[in-house]
C-alpha atoms as a PDB file:
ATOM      1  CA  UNK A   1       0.000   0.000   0.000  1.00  0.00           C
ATOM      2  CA  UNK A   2       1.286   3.549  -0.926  1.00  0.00           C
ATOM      3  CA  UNK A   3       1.900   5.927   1.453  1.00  0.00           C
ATOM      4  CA  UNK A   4      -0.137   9.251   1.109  1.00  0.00           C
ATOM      5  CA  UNK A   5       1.822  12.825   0.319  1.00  0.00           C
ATOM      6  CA  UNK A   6       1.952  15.201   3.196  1.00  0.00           C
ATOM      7  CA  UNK A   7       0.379  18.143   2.693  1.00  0.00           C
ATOM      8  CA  UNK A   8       4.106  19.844   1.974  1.00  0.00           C
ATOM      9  CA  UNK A   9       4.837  17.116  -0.929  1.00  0.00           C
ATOM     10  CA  UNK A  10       1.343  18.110  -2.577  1.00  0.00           C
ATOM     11  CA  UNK A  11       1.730  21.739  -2.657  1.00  0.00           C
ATOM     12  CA  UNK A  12       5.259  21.674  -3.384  1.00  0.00           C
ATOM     13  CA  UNK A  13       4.117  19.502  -6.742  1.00  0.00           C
ATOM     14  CA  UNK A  14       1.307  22.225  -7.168  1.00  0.00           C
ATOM     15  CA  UNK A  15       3.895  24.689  -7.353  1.00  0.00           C
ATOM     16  CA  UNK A  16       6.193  22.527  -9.547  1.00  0.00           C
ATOM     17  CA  UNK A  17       3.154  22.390 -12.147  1.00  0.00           C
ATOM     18  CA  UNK A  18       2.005  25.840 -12.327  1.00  0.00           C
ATOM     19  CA  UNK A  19       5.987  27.110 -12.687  1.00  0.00           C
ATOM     20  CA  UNK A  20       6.506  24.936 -15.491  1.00  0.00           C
ATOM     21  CA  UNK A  21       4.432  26.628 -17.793  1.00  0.00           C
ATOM     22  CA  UNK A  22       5.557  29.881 -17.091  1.00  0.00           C
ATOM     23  CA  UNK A  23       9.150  29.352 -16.946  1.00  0.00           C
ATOM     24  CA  UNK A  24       9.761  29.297 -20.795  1.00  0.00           C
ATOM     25  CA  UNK A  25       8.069  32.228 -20.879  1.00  0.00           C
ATOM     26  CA  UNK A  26       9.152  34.070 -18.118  1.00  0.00           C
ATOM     27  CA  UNK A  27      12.320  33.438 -18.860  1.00  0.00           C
ATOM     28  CA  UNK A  28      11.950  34.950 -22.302  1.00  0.00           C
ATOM     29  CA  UNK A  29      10.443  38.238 -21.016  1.00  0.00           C
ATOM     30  CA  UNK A  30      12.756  38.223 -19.022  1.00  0.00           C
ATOM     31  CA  UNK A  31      15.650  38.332 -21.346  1.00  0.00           C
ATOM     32  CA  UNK A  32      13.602  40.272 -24.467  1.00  0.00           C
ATOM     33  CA  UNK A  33      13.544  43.178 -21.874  1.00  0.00           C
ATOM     34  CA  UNK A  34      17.327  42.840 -20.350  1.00  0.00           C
ATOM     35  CA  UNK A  35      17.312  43.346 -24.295  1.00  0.00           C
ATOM     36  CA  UNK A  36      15.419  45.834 -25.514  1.00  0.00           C
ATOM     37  CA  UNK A  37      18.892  48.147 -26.171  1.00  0.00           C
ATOM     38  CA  UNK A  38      20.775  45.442 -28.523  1.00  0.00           C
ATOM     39  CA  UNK A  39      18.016  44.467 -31.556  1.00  0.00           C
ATOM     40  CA  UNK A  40      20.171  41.698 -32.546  1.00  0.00           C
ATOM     41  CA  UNK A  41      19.694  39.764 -29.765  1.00  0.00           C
ATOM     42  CA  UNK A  42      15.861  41.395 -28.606  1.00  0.00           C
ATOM     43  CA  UNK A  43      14.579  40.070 -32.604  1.00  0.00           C
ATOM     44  CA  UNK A  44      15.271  36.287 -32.248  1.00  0.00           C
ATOM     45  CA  UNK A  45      13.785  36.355 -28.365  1.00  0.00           C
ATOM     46  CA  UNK A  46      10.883  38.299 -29.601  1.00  0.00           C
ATOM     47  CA  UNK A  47      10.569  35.658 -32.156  1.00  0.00           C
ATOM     48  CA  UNK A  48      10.596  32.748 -29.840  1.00  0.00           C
ATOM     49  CA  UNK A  49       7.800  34.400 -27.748  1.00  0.00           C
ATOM     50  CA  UNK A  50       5.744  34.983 -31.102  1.00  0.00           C
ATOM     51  CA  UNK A  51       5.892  31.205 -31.334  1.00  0.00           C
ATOM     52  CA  UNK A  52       4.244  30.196 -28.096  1.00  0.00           C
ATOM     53  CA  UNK A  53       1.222  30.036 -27.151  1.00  0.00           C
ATOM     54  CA  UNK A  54      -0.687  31.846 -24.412  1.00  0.00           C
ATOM     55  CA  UNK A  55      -3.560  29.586 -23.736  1.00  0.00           C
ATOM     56  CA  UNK A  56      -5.413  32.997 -21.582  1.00  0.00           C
ATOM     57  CA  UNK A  57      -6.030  34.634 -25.061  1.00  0.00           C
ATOM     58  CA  UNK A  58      -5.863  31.676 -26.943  1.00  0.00           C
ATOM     59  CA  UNK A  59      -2.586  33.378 -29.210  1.00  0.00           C
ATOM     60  CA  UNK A  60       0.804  33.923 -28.959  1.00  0.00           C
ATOM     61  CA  UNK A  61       3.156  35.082 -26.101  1.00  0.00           C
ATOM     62  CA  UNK A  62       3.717  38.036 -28.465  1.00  0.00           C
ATOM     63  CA  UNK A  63       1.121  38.832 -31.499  1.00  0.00           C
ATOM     64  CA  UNK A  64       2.519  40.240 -34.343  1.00  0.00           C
ATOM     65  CA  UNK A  65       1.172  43.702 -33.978  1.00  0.00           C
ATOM     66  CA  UNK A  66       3.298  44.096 -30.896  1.00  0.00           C
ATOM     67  CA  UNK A  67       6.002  42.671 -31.919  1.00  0.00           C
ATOM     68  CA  UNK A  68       6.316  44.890 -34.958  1.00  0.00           C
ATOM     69  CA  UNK A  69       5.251  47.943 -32.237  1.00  0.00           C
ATOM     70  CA  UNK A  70       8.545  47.061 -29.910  1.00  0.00           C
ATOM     71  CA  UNK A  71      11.149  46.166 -32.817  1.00  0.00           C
ATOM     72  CA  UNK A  72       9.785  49.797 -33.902  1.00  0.00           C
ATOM     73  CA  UNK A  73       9.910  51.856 -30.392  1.00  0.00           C
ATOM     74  CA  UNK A  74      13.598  50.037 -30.048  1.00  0.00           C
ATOM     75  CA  UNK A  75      15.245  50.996 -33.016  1.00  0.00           C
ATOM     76  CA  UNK A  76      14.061  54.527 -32.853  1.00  0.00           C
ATOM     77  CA  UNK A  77      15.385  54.098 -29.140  1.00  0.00           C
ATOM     78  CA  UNK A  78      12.190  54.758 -27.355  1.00  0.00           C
ATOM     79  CA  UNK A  79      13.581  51.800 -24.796  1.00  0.00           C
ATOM     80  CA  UNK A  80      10.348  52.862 -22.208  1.00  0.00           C
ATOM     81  CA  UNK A  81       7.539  52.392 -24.770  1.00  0.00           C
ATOM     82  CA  UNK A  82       9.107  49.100 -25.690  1.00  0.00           C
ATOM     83  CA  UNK A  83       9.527  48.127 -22.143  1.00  0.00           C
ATOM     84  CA  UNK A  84       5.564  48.900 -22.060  1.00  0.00           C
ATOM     85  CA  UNK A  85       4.424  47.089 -24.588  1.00  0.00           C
ATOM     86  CA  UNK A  86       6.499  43.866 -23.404  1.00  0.00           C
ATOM     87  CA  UNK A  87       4.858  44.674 -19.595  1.00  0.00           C
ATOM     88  CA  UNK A  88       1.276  44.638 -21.229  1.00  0.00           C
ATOM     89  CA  UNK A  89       1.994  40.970 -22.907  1.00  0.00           C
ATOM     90  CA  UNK A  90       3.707  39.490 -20.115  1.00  0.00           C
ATOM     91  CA  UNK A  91       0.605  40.833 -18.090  1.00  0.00           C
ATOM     92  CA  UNK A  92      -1.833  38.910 -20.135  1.00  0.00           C
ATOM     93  CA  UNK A  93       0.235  35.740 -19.750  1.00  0.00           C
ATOM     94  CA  UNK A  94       0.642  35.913 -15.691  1.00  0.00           C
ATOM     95  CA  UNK A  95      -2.691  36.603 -14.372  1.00  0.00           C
ATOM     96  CA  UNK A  96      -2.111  37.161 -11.040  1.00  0.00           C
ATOM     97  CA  UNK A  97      -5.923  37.479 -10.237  1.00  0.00           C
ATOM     98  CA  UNK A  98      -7.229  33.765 -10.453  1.00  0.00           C
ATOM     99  CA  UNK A  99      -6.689  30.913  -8.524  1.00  0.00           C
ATOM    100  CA  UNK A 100      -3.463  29.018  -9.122  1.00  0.00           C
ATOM    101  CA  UNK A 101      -4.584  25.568 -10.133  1.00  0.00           C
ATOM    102  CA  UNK A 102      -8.060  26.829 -11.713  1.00  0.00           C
ATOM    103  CA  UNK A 103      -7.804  26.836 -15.545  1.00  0.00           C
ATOM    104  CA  UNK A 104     -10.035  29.565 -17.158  1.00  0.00           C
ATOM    105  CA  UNK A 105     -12.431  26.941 -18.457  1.00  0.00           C
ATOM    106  CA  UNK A 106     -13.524  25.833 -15.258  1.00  0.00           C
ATOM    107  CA  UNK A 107     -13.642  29.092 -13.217  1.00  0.00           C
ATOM    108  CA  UNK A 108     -17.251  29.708 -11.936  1.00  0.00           C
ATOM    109  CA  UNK A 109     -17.233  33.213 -12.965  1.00  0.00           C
ATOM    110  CA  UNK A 110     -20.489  34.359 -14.742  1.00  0.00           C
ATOM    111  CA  UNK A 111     -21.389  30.643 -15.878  1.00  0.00           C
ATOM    112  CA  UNK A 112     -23.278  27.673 -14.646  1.00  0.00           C
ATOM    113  CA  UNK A 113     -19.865  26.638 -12.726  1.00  0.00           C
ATOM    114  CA  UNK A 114     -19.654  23.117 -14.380  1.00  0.00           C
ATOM    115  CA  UNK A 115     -16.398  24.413 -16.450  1.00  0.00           C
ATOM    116  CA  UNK A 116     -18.065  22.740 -19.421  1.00  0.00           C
ATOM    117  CA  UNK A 117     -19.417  24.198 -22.625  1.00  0.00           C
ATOM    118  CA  UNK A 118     -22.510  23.504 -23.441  1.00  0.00           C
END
């Protein structure tokens, strides 16, 4: 018979789950804005977050339009407006407002609270 977790072992695998999604991606951010004075390296990181997916508004890290907005605002060396623009994605893909383990499918908000689609 299997011992049960501890309570420590099941949040510390809780934790393990819900940072593994983001690390890719924080870790990008991360870097894209240590970045945002040298395009040669900012242009392939920006790239890389243009390629994943964000499934909170079921799109990329980085949509094209922004992309295209920060390569702009960093070659004309407007460093602060890129810096925004990179804040405003990153915001939509840590939402620090919902529960940790709830996916958005199955929050309760303004639905039956079955987190199925009917």
């Amino acid at each position: 018979m299997a011992e049960q977790p501890t309570p420590e072992e099941v949040e510390a695998r809780k934790h393990w789950r819900r940072m593994k999604r983001q690390d890719t991606g924080l870790d990008l951010f991360q870097r894209a804005e240590a970045n945002l004075g040298d395009l040669e390296r900012l242009k392939p990181i920006l790239l890389e977050l243009s390629r994943l997916y964000n499934p909170l508004v079921n799109g990329p890290l980085v949509d094209r339009t922004t992309y295209a907005r920060i390569i702009e605002s960093a070659e004309t060396g407007r460093i602060e407006e890129a810096r925004q623009l990179l804040d405003a994605r990153l915001a939509l893909y840590v939402v620090q407002d919902r529960a940790p383990d709830v996916p958005p499918a199955c929050s309760t908000e303004g639905g039956s609270g079955t987190g199925r689609s009917l």
